[in-house]
N, C-alpha and C. Protein backbone atom coordinates (compact mmCIF):
# COMPACT_ATOMS: atom_id res chain seq x y z
N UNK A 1 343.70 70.45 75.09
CA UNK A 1 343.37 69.38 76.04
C UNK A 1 344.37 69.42 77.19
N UNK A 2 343.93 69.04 78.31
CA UNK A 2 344.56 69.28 79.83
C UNK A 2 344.66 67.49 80.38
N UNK A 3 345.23 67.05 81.29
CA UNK A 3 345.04 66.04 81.50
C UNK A 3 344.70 66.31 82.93
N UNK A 4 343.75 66.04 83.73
CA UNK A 4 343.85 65.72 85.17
C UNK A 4 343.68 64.19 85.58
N UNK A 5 343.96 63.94 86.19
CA UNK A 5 344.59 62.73 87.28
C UNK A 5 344.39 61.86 86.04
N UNK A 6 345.48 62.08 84.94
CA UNK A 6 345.22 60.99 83.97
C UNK A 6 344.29 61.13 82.91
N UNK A 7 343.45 61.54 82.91
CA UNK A 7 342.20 61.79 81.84
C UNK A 7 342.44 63.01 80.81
N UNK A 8 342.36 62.80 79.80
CA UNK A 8 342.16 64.05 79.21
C UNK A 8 340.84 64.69 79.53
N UNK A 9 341.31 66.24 79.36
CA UNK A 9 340.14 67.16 79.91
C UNK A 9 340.03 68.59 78.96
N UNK A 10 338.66 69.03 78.58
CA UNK A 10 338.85 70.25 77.96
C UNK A 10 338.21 71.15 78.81
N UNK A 11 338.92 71.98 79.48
CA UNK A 11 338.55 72.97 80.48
C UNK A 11 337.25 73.87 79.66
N UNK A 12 335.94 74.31 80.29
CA UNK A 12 335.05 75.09 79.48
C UNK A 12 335.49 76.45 80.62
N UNK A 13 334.75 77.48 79.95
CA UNK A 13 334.46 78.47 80.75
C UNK A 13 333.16 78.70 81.35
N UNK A 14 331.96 77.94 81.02
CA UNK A 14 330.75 78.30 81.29
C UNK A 14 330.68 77.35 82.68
N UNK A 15 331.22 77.21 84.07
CA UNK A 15 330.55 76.29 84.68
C UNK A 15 330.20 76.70 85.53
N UNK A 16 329.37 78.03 85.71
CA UNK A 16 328.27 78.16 86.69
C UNK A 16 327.91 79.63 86.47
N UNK A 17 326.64 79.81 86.66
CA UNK A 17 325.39 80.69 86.44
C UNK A 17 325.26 80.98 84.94
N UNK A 18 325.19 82.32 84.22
CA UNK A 18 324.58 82.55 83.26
C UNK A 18 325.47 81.76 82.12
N UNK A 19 326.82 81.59 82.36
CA UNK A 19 327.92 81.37 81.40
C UNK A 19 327.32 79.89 81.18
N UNK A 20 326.37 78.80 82.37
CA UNK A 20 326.25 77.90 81.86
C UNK A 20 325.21 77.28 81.41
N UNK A 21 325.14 76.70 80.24
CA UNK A 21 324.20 76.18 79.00
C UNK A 21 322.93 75.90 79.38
N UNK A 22 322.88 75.32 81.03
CA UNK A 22 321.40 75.00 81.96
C UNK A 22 321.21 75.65 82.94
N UNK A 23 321.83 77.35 83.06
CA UNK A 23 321.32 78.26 84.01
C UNK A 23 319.70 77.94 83.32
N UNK A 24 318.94 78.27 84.63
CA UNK A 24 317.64 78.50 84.06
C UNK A 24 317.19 79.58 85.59
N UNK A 25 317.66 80.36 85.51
CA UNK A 25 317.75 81.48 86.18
C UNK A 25 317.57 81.88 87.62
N UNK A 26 318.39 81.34 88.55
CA UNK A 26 317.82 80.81 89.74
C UNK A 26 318.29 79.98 90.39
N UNK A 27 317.27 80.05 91.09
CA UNK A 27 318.28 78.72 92.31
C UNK A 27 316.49 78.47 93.28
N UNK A 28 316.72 77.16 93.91
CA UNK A 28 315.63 76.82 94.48
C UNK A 28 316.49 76.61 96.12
N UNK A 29 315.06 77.32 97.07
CA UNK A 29 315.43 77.08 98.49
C UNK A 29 315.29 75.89 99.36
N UNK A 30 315.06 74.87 100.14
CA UNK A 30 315.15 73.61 100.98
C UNK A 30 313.23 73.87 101.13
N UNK A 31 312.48 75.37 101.35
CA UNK A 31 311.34 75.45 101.80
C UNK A 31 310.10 75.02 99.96
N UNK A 32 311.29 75.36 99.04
CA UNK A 32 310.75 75.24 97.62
C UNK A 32 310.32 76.81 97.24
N UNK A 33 311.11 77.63 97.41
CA UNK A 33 310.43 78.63 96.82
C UNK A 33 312.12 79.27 95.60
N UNK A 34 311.51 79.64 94.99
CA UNK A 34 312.20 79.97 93.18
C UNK A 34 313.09 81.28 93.90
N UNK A 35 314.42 81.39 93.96
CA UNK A 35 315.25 82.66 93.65
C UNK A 35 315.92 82.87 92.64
N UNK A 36 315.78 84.19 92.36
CA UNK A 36 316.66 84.68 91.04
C UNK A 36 317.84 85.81 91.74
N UNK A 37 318.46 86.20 90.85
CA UNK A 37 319.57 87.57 90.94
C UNK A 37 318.35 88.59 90.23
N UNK A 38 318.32 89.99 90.73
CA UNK A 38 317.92 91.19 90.17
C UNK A 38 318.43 92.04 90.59
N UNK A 39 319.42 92.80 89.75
CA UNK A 39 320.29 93.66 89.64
C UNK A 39 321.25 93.54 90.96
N UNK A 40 321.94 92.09 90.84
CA UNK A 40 323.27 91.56 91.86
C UNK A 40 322.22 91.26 93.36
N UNK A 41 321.15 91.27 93.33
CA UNK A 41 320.34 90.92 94.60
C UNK A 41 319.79 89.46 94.44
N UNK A 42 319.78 88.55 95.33
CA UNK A 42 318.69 87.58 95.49
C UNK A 42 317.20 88.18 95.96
N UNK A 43 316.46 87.66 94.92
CA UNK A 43 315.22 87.89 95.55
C UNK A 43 314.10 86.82 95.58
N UNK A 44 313.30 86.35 96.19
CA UNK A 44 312.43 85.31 95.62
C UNK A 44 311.67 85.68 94.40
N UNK A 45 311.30 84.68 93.98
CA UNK A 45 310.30 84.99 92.16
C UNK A 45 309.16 85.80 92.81
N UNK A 46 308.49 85.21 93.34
CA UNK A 46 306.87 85.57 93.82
C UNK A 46 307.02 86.84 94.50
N UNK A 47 308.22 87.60 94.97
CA UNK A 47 307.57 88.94 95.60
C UNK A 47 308.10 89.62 94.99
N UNK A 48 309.42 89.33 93.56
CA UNK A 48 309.74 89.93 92.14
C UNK A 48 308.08 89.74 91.35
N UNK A 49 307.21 89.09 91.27
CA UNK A 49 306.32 89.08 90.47
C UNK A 49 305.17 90.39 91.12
N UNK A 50 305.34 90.18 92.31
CA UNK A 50 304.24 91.43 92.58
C UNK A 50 304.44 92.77 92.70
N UNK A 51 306.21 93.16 92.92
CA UNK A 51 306.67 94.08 93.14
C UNK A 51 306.70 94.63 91.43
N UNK A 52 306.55 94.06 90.85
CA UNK A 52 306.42 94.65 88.87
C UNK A 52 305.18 94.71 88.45
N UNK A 53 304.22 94.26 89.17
CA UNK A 53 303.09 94.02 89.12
C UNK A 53 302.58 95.65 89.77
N UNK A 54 303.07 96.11 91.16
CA UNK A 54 302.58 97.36 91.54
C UNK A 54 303.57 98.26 91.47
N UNK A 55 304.94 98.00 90.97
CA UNK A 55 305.61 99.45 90.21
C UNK A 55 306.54 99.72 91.24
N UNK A 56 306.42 99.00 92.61
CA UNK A 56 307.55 99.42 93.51
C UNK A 56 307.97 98.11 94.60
N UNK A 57 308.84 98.58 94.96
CA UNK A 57 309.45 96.96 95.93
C UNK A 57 308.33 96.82 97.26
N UNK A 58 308.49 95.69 97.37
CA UNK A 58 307.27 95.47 98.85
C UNK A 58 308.19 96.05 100.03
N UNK A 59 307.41 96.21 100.90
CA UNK A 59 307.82 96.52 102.32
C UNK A 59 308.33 94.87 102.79
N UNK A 60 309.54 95.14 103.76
CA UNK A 60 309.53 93.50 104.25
C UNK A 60 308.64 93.22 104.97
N UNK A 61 307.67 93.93 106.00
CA UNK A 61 307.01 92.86 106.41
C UNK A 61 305.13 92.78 105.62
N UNK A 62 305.38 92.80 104.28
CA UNK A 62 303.81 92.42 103.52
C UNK A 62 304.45 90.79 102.90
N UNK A 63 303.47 90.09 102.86
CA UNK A 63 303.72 88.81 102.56
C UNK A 63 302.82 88.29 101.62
N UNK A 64 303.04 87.61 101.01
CA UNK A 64 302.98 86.89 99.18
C UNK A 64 302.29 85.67 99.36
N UNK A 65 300.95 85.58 99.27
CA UNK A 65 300.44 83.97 99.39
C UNK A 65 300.16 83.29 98.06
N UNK A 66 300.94 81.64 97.83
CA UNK A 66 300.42 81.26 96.79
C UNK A 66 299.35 80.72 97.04
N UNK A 67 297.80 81.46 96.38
CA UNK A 67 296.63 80.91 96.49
C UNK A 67 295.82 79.33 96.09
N UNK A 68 297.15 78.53 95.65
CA UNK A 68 297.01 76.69 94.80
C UNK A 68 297.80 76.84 95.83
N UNK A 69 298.67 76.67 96.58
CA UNK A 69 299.86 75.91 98.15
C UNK A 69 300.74 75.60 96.91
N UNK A 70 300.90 76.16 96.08
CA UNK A 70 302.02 75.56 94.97
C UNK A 70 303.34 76.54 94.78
N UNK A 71 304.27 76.53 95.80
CA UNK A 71 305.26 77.75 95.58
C UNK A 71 305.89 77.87 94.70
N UNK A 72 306.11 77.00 93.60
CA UNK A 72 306.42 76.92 92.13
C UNK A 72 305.91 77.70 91.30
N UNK A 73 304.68 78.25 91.80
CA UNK A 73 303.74 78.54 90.93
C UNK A 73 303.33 80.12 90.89
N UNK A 74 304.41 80.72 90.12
CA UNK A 74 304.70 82.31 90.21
C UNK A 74 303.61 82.97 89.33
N UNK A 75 302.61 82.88 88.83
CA UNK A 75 301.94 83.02 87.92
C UNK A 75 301.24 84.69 88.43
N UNK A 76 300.90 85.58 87.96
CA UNK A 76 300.36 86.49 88.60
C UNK A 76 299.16 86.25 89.70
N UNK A 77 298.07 85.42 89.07
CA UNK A 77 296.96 84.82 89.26
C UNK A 77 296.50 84.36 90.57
N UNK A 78 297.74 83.65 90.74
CA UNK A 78 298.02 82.92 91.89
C UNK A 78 298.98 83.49 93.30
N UNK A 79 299.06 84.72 92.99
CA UNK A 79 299.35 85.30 93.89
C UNK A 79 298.49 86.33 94.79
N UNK A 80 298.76 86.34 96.42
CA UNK A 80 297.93 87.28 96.76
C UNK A 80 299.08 87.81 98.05
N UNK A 81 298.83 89.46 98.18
CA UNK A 81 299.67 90.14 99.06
C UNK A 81 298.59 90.26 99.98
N UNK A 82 299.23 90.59 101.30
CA UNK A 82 298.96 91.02 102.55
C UNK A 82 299.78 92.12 103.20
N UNK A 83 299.89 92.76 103.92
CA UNK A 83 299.98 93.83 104.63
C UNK A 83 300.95 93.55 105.65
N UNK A 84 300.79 92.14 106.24
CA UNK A 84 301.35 91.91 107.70
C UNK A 84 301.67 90.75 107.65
N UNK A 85 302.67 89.59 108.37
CA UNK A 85 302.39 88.46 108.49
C UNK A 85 301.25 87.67 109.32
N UNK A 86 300.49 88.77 109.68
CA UNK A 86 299.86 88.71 110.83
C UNK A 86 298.71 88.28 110.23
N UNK A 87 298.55 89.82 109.24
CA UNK A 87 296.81 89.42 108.10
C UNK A 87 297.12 88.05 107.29
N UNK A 88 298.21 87.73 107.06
CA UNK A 88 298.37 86.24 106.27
C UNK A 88 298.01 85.43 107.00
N UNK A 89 298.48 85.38 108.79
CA UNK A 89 298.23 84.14 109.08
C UNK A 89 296.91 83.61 109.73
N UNK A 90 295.84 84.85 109.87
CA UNK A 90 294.54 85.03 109.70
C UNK A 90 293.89 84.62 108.55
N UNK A 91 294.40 85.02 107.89
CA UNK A 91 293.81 84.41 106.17
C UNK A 91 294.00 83.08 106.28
N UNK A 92 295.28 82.44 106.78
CA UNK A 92 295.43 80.55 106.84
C UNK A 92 294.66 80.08 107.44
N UNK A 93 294.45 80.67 108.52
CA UNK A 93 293.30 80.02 110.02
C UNK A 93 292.25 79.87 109.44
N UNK A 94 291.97 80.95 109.05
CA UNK A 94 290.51 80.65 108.16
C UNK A 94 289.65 79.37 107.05
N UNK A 95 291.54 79.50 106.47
CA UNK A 95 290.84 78.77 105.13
C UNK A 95 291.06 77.36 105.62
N UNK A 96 291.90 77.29 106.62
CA UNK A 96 292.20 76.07 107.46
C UNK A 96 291.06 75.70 107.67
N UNK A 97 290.31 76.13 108.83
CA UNK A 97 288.99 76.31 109.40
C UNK A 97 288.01 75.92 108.83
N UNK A 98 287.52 76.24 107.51
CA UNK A 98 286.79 76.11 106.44
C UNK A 98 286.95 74.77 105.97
N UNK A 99 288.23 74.74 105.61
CA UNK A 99 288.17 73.32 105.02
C UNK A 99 288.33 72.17 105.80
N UNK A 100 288.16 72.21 107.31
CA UNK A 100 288.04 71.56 108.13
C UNK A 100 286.72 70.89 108.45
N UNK A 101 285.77 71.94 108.40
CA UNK A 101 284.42 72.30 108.54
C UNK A 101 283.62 71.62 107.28
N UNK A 102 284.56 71.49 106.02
CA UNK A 102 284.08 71.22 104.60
C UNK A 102 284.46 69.83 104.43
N UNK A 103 285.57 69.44 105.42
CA UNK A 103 285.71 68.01 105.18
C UNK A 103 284.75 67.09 106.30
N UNK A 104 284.69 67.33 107.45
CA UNK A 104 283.79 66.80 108.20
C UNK A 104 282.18 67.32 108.04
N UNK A 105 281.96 67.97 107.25
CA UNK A 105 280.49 68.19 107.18
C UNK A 105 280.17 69.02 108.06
N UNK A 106 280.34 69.89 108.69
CA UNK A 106 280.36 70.93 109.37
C UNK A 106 279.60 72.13 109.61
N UNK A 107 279.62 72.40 107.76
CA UNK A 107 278.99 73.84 107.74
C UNK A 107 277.89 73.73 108.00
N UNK A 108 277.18 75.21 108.35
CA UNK A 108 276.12 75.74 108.33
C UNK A 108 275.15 75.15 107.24
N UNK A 109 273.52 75.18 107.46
CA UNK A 109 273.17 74.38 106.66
C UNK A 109 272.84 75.06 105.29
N UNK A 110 272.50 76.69 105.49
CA UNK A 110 273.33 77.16 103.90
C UNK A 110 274.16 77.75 103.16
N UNK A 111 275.37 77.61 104.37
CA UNK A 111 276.27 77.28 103.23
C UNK A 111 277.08 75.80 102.61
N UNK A 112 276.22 74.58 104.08
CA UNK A 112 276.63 73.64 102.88
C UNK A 112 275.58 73.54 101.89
N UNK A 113 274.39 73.83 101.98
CA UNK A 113 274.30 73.78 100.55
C UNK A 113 274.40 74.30 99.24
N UNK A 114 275.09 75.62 99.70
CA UNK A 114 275.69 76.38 98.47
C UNK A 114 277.20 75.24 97.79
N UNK A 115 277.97 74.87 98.83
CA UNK A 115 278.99 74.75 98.49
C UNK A 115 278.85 72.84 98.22
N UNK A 116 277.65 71.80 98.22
CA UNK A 116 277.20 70.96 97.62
C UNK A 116 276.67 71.40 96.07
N UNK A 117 276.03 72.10 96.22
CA UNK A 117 276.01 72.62 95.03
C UNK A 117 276.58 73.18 93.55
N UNK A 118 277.64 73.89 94.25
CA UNK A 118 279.23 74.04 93.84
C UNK A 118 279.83 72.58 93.22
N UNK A 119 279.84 71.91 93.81
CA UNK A 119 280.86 70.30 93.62
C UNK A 119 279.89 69.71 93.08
N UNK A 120 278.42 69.51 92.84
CA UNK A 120 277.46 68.76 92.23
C UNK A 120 277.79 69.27 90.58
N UNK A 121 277.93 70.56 90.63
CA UNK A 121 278.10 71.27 89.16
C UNK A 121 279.21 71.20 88.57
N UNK A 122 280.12 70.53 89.35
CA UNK A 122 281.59 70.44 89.06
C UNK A 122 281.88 69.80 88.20
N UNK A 123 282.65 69.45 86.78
CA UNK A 123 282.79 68.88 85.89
C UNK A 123 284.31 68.84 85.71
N UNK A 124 285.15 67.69 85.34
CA UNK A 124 286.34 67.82 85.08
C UNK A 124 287.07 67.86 83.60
């Protein structure tokens, strides 16, 4: 036992990263996306999940979309690559677009009724 400013104290050795009892492997960014260490590197989870997924590291500029908006959510499933930031942010416009179109009633008249159809069959 140690005393600091009065208190007894038992110095541990584990108080930070793997040495301690609630590493849970990682660290989270201000934007919410999951980093880990791989082999002394930071990398984010989600472009560690796809880069093991196709056997080699991504290029920096292909980009990682979580397909739920859930960046938590590293799951294979839920991931989709792109090529460019460019083809990603074409892919957003779109689905932007769509669901713009899907919330004001918008669409075409068949595809809203494909996609009434869709949500009529919907069961939770």
């Amino acid at each position: 036992m140690e005393k600091i400013h009065g208190i007894e104290t038992i110095r541990r050795n584990y108080t930070n990263g793997e040495n301690n009892p609630n590493y849970k492997r990682g660290w989270w960014t201000e934007s919410g996306y999951k980093v880990i260490s791989e082999n002394g590197k930071d990398i984010r989870e989600h472009r560690l999940v796809i880069e093991k997924i196709l056997g080699r590291k991504l290029h920096p500029n292909e980009r990682v979309h979580h397909l739920d908006g859930d960046k938590s959510n590293n799951k294979p499933e839920n991931l989709m690559l792109f090529p460019t930031g460019s083809e990603h942010i074409k892919f957003e416009q779109k689905i932007n677009s769509f669901a713009k179109k899907l919330m004001w009633g918008n669409l075409d008249e068949k595809l809203g009724k494909r996609v009434k159809k869709l949500f009529d069959n919907f069961k939770e």
